[in-house]
Every structure is written in structure tokens, then in C-alpha cells.
Protein backbone atom coordinates (compact mmCIF):
# COMPACT_ATOMS: atom_id res chain seq x y z
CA UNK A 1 100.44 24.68 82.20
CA UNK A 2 99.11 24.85 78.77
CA UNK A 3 98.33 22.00 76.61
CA UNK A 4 100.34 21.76 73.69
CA UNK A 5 99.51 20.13 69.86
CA UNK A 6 98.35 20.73 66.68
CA UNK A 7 94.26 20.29 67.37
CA UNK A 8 92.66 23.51 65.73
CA UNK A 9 89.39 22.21 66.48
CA UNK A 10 90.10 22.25 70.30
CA UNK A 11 91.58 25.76 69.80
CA UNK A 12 88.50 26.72 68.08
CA UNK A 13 86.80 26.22 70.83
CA UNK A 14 88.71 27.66 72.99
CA UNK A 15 88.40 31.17 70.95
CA UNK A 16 85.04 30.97 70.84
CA UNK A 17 84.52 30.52 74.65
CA UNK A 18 86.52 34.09 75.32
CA UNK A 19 90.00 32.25 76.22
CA UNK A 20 93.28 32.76 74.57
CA UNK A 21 95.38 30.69 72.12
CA UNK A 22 98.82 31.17 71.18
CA UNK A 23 98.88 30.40 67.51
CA UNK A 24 102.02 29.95 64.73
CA UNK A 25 102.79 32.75 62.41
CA UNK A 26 105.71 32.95 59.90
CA UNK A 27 107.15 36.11 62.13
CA UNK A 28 106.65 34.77 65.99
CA UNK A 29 104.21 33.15 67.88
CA UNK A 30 100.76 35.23 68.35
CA UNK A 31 98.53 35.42 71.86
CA UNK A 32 95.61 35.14 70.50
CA UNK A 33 92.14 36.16 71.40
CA UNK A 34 88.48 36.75 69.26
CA UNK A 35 89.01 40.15 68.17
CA UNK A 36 85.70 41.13 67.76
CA UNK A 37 85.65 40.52 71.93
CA UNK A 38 86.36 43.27 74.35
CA UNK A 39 86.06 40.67 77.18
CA UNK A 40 88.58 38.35 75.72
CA UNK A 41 90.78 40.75 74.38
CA UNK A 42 91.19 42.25 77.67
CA UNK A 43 92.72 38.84 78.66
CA UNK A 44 95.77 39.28 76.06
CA UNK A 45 96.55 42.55 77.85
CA UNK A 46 96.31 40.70 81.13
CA UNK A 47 98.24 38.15 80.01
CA UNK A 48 101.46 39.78 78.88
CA UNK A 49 101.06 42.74 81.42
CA UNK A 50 100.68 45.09 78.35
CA UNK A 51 100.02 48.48 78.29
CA UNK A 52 96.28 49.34 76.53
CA UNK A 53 97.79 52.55 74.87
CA UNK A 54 99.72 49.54 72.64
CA UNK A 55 97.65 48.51 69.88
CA UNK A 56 97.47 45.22 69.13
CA UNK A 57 97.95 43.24 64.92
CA UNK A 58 94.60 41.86 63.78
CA UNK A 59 94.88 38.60 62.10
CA UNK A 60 92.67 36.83 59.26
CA UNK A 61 93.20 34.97 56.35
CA UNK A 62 91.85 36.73 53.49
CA UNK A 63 91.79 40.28 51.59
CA UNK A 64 87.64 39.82 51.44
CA UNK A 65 87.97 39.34 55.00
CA UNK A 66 90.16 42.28 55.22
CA UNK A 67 87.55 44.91 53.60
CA UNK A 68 84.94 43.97 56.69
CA UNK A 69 87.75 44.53 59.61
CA UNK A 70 88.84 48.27 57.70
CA UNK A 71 86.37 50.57 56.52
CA UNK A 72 88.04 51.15 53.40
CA UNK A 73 90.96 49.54 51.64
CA UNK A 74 92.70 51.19 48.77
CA UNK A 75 93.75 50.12 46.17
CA UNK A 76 97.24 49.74 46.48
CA UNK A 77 96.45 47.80 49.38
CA UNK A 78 95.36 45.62 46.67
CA UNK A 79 98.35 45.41 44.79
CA UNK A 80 100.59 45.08 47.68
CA UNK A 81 98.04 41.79 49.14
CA UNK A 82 98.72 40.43 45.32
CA UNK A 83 102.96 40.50 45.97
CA UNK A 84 103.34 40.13 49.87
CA UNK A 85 100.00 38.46 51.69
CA UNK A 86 99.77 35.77 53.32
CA UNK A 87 102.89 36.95 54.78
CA UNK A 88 104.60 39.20 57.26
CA UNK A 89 103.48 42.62 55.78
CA UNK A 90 100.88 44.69 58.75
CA UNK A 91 98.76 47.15 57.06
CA UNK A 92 97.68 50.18 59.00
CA UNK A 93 93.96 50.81 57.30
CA UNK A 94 90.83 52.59 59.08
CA UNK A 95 89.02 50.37 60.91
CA UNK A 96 85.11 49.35 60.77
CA UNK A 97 82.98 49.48 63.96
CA UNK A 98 83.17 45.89 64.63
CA UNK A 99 86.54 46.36 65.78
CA UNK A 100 86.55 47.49 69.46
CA UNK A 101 88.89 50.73 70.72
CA UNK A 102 90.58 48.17 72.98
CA UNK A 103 92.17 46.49 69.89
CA UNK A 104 93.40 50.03 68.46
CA UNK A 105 94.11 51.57 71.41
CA UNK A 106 91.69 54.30 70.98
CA UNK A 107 93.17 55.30 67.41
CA UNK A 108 90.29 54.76 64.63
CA UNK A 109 92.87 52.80 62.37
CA UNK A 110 93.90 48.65 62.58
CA UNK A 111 96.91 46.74 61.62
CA UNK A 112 95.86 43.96 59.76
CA UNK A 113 97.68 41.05 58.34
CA UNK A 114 97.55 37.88 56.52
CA UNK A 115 99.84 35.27 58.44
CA UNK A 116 101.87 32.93 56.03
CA UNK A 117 101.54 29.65 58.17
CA UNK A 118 99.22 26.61 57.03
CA UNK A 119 98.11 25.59 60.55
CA UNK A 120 96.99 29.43 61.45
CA UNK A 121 95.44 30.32 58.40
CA UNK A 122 93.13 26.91 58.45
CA UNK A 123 92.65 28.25 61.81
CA UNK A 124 91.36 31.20 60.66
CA UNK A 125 89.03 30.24 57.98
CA UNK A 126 87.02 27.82 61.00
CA UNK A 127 86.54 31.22 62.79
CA UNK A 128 83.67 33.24 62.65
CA UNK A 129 86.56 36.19 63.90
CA UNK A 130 89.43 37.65 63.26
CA UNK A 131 92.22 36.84 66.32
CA UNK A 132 94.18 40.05 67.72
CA UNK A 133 97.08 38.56 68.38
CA UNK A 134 100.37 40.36 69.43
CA UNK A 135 103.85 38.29 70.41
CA UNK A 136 103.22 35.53 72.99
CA UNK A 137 105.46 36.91 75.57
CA UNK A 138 105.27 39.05 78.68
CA UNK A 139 105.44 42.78 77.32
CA UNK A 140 108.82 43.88 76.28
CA UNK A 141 110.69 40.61 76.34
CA UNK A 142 112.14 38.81 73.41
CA UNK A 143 109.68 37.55 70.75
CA UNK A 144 108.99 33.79 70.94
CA UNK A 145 109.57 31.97 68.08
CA UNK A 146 108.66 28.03 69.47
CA UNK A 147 106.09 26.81 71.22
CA UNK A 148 108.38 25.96 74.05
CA UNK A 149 109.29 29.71 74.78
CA UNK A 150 105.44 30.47 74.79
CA UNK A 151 104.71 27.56 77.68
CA UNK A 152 108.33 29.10 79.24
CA UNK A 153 106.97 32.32 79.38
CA UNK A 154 102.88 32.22 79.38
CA UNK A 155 102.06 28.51 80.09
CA UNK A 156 100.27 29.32 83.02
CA UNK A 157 98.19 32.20 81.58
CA UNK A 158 96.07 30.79 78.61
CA UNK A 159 94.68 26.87 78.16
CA UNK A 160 96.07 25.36 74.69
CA UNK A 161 99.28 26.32 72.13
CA UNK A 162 99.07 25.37 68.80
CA UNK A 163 102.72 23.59 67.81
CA UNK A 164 103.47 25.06 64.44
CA UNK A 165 107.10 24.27 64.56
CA UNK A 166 109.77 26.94 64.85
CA UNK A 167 109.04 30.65 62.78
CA UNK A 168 110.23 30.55 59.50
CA UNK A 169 111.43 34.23 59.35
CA UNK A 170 111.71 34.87 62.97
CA UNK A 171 111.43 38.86 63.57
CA UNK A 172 107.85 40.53 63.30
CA UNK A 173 105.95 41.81 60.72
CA UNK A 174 106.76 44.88 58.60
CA UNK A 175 103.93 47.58 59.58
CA UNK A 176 102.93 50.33 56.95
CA UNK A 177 100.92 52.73 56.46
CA UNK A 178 99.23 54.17 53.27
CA UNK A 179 99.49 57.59 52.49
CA UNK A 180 98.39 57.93 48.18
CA UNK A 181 100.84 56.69 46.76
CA UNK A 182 103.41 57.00 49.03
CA UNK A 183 104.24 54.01 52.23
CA UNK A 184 104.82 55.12 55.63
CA UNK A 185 106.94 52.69 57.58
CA UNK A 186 105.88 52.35 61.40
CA UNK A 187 108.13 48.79 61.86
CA UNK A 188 110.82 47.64 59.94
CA UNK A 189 110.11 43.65 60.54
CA UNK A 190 109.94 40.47 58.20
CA UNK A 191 109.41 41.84 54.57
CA UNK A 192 112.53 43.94 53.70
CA UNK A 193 112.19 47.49 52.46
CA UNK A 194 113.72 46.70 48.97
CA UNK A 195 110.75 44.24 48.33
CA UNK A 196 108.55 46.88 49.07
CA UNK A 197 110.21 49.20 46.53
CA UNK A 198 109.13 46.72 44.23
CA UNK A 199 105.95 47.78 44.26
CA UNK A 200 105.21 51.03 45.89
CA UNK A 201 107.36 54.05 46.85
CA UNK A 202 108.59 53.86 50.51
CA UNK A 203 109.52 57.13 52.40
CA UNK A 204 112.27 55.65 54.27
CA UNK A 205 112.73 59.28 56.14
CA UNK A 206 109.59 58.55 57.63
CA UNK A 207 110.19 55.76 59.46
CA UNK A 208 110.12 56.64 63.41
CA UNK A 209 110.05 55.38 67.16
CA UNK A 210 107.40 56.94 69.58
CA UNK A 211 107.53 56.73 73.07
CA UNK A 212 104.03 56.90 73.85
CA UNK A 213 100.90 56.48 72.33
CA UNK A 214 101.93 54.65 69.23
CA UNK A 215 100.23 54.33 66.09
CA UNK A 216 101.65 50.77 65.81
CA UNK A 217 103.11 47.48 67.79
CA UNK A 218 106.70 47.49 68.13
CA UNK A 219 107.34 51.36 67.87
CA UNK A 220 108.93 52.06 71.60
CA UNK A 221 111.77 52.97 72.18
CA UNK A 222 112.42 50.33 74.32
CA UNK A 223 111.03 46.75 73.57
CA UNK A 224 111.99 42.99 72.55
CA UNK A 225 114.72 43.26 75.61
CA UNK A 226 116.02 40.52 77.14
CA UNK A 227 116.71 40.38 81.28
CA UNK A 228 120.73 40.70 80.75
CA UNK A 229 122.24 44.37 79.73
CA UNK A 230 122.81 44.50 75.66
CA UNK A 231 125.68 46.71 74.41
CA UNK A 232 124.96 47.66 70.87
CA UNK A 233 128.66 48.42 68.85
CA UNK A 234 131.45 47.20 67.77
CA UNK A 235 132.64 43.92 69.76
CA UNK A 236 136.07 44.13 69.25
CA UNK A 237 135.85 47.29 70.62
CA UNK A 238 133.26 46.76 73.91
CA UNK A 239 134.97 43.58 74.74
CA UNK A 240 137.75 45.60 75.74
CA UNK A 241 135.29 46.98 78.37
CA UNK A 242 134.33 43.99 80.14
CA UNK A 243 135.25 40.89 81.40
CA UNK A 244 135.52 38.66 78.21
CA UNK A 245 134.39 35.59 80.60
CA UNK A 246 131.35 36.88 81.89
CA UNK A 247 129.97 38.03 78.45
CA UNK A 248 128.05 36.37 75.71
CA UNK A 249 128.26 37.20 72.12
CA UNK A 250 126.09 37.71 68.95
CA UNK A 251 127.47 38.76 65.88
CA UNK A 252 126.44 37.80 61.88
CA UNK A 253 129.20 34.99 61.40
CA UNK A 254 132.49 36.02 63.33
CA UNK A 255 133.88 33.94 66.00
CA UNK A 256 135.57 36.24 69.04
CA UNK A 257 138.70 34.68 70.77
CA UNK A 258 138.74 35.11 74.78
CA UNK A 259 134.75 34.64 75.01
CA UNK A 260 133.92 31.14 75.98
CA UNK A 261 132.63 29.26 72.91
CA UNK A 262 129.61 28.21 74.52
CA UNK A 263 128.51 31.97 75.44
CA UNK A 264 129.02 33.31 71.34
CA UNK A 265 126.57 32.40 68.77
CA UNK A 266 126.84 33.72 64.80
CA UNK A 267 123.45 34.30 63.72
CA UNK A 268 124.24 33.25 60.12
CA UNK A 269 128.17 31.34 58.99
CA UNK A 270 127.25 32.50 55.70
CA UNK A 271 126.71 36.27 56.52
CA UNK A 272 122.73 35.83 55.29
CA UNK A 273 121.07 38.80 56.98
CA UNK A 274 117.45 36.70 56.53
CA UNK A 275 119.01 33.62 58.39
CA UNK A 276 120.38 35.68 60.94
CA UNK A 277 116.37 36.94 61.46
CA UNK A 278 115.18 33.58 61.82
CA UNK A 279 117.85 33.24 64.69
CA UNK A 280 117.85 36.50 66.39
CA UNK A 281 115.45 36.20 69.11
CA UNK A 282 116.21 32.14 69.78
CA UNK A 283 119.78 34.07 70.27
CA UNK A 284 118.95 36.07 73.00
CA UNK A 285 116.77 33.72 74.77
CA UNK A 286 119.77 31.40 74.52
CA UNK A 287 121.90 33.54 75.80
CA UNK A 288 119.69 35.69 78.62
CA UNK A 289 119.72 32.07 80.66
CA UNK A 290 122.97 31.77 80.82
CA UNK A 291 125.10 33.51 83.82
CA UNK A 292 126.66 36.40 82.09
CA UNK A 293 127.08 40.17 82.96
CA UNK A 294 126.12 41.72 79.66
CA UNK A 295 125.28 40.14 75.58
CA UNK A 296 127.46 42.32 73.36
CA UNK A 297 125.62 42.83 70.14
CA UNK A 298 127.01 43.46 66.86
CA UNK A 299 125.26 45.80 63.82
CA UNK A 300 124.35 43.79 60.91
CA UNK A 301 124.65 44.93 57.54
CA UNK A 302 121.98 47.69 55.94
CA UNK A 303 120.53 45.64 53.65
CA UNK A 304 117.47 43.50 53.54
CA UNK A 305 116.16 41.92 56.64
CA UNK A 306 119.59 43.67 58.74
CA UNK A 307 117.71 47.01 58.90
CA UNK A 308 115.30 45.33 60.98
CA UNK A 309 117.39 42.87 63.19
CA UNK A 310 119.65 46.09 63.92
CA UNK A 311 116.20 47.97 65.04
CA UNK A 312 115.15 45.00 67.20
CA UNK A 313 118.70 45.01 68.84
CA UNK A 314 118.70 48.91 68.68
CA UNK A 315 115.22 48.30 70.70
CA UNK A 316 116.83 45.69 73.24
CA UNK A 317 119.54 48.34 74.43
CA UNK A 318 117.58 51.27 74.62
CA UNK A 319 117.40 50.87 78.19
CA UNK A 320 120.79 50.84 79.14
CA UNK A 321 121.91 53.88 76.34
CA UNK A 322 119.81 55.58 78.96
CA UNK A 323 120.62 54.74 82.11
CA UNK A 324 117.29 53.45 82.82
């Protein structure tokens, strides 16, 4: 299993040898690998089982670092660095040559971001590299957000985690792209959309799943699922579907009676949609190793981070809207 602590030397060296680190961000917990590597970033796909037609989130810690992984960075991209980076904002710019096709899954653009966590980013400025780094987890499953549920899921697979303490905002990073003046939103994620407004004019319309080939992380249909059957809706109304015993429970802050206590967990008592981020995925961890026949799944408000918590859940059920 992997080693587990807070020496960024010994992680160093263990990115510069071609292995993989799983590293502390503000959103989850990254798999991380010298980007610049074809041979190591290979390993990250191997890793989590992940398709190579998913691109994968370069990570580095500065804008001037920034302008050598794209080959040209606007200015807005700029202004929105100024507001929003280090933290969990993904920009979608064109990338230089240094960046292998592996990383972008053949599309001549990179997500790039600046990840708000001390450890990481003094990580990062050792490095000689940027780290590609999508979520520590086998492909599809829940975002970790410790690094427990990274040794859980990966120990075996990579030599050392770095310990940065639970995720701060717990739900991935918001992904844009630039178009002018106007924002394209590929991922709703960690920085909400009325931040963004702050700044730059977001086309909301345009934000979109794909089902193959994406542009971005995090935009199929199906993804961030647990093992257990999610029902997306109203819980009042789908408890009346199953058997309230066998079921376990997530809503914002309201208690269910008939479901064991034990099997329900509120994201947030105090109805804060950003708490409720930090908890989400912990949630359904919590709750996928438990013996239940389905997690019942309420919407959270459509405001702030809730947009994104009710794509991630949106995400988790896709499956079973389906049939699949």
C-alpha cells in the first residue's frame, strides 16, 4: 500500500522518477503524474482505468507558469487569475507543444489550474513540471476528498500520498472556457457561477454534458457514481417507493422519519449549499458501504455551489434514469 505523510521532498522524487503521487487540492485529491511525461502520464490512465478520450486538469502554481503550458493566454484570463487563482477555477486555453496529446486527449486545448492548497502549491514550485492530475479514484466513482479514500481506493497503484487534510470545498473545479468576452461553462464545480458574474459574462445556456469525446473532465453523462443505485427527486415522494429500511438518505438539512438514523445524513443543518459541497462526496462514500438497496438523493437549492452538487448527483444517477 502507499505510504502516507506530508514529505514533498520524497514526493518530488517520486515525480521525477515517472511514478505517481496523489496530491491535496482545495476541490479533491489529484493522481498525479509529470505532465510533461507521456510515459508517466500513461500510468494515471492505468491507474484509475480511465478512458484516454478523457482529458486530464493540468496543475501549476503560477500565471507565469501558466503562459508556457498554453500558447496564448488572454487577457481576461488575466483578470479572472487576479479574482479566483489559486483556487478551484480550470481554464480551457490552447496548449503549447510541451504538453503531450495524451494529456488533452488529442484536442489542441488544456485545462489548467492553480490549486488553492499550501502543501501542493510548495509542491509545485520544487518541480521542474507541471502535474496532470485528475481525481484520485478509479474512473467514475465518487471523488476522494481524504487521503484515506485515496489508499481505500488506489493504495496499491502508486508509491506515496501526500496528507493534506480533508478538501476544503469538496466538489471539483469549475472548468471554462474563453470565448471574447463571453465564458463558456464545460463544469459547474467549486467556484459558483455568481462569482464568476463578478467579473466576466457567463453564458449559462451554454453549459452542456457530452457523451463522448469531451472537451473537458467531468462532462459525461454518467460519472462521480457510487456502487449503490441513486434516485434523484423528491424523498418524500421516492421513499414511498421503497423499503424505508433498506435505504439511505441525503438531503441539505431535513431529517426523514422511518429511515434508520444511522443510514440519513444532512449535508449542511444550516441549509449552506457550500457546506453541503464540502460534504457531498464523504456522503456517498459513507453511505455506498453500508448495506442498503438504493441512496435517495435530494435537489439542492439553485444557487451558489447547489448548481453544482445537483450536477454531480444529476451525474451519479444517470445510470439508472437509463436503465443502464
Amino acid at each position: 500500500m502507499a505510504d502516507i505523510g506530508i514529505d514533498l521532498l520524497k514526493a518530488a522524487t517520486y515525480l521525477t522518477q515517472g511514478d505517481l503521487v496523489a496530491i491535496p487540492t482545495e476541490t479533491v485529491y489529484g493522481l498525479a503524474a509529470n505532465a510533461y511525461d507521456e510515459a508517466a502520464v500513461v500510468k494515471i490512465f492505468e491507474a484509475k482505468n480511465r478512458p484516454a478520450f478523457d482529458p486530464l486538469i493540468v496543475h501549476t502554481h503560477s500565471m507565469e507558469e501558466v503562459a508556457s503550458i498554453a500558447r496564448e493566454v488572454p487577457e481576461v484570463a488575466y483578470q479572472l487569475a487576479e479574482r479566483f487563482m489559486p483556487g478551484p477555477l480550470t481554464l480551457i486555453l490552447p496548449k503549447s507543444e510541451k504538453v503531450p496529446l495524451l494529456v488533452t486527449s488529442g484536442h489542441d486545448s488544456v485545462g489548467v489550474r492553480i490549486p488553492r492548497h499550501p502543501l501542493t502549491l510548495e509542491l509545485l514550485k520544487q518541480l521542474p513540471f507541471p502535474l496532470a492530475a485528475p481525481s484520485a479514484n478509479p474512473f467514475g466513482y465518487v471523488s476522494p476528498t481524504t487521503a484515506q479514500h485515496v489508499q481505500d481506493q488506489l493504495g496499491e497503484k502508486l508509491p506515496y500520498i501526500i496528507d493534506g487534510g480533508s478538501c476544503l470545498v469538496g466538489i471539483e473545479s469549475t472548468i471554462i472556457r474563453l470565448d471574447g468576452n463571453e465564458v463558456e461553462v464545460l463544469r459547474l464545480g467549486g467556484l459558483a457561477l455568481e462569482e464568476l458574474e463578478e467579473v466576466v459574462n457567463v453564458s449559462k445556456a451554454r453549459i452542456k454534458t457530452s457523451s463522448s469525446n469531451p472537451a473537458a473532465p467531468g462532462m459525461l453523462s454518467s460519472h462521480y457514481s457510487p456502487r449503490k443505485k441513486v434516485l434523484l427527486g423528491a424523498i418524500e415522494t421516492n421513499l414511498k417507493k421503497v423499503d424505508a429500511s433498506r435505504v439511505g438518505v441525503i438531503s441539505l438539512q431535513q431529517a426523514f422519519p422511518g429511515v434508520p438514523e444511522d443510514h440519513q445524513i444532512q449535508l449542511s443543518p444550516a441549509g449552506d449549499v457550500s457546506e453541503a459541497a464540502k460534504s457531498l462526496f464523504a456522503a456517498l462514500r459513507a453511505l455506498d458501504s453500508l448495506d442498503l438497496d438504493v441512496i435517495l438523493a435530494e435537489p439542492m437549492p439553485e444557487q451558489g455551489l447547489g448548481r453544482a452538487i445537483n450536477d454531480r448527483l444529476q451525474r451519479a444517477s444517470f445510470q439508472q434514469k437509463n436503465g443502464e
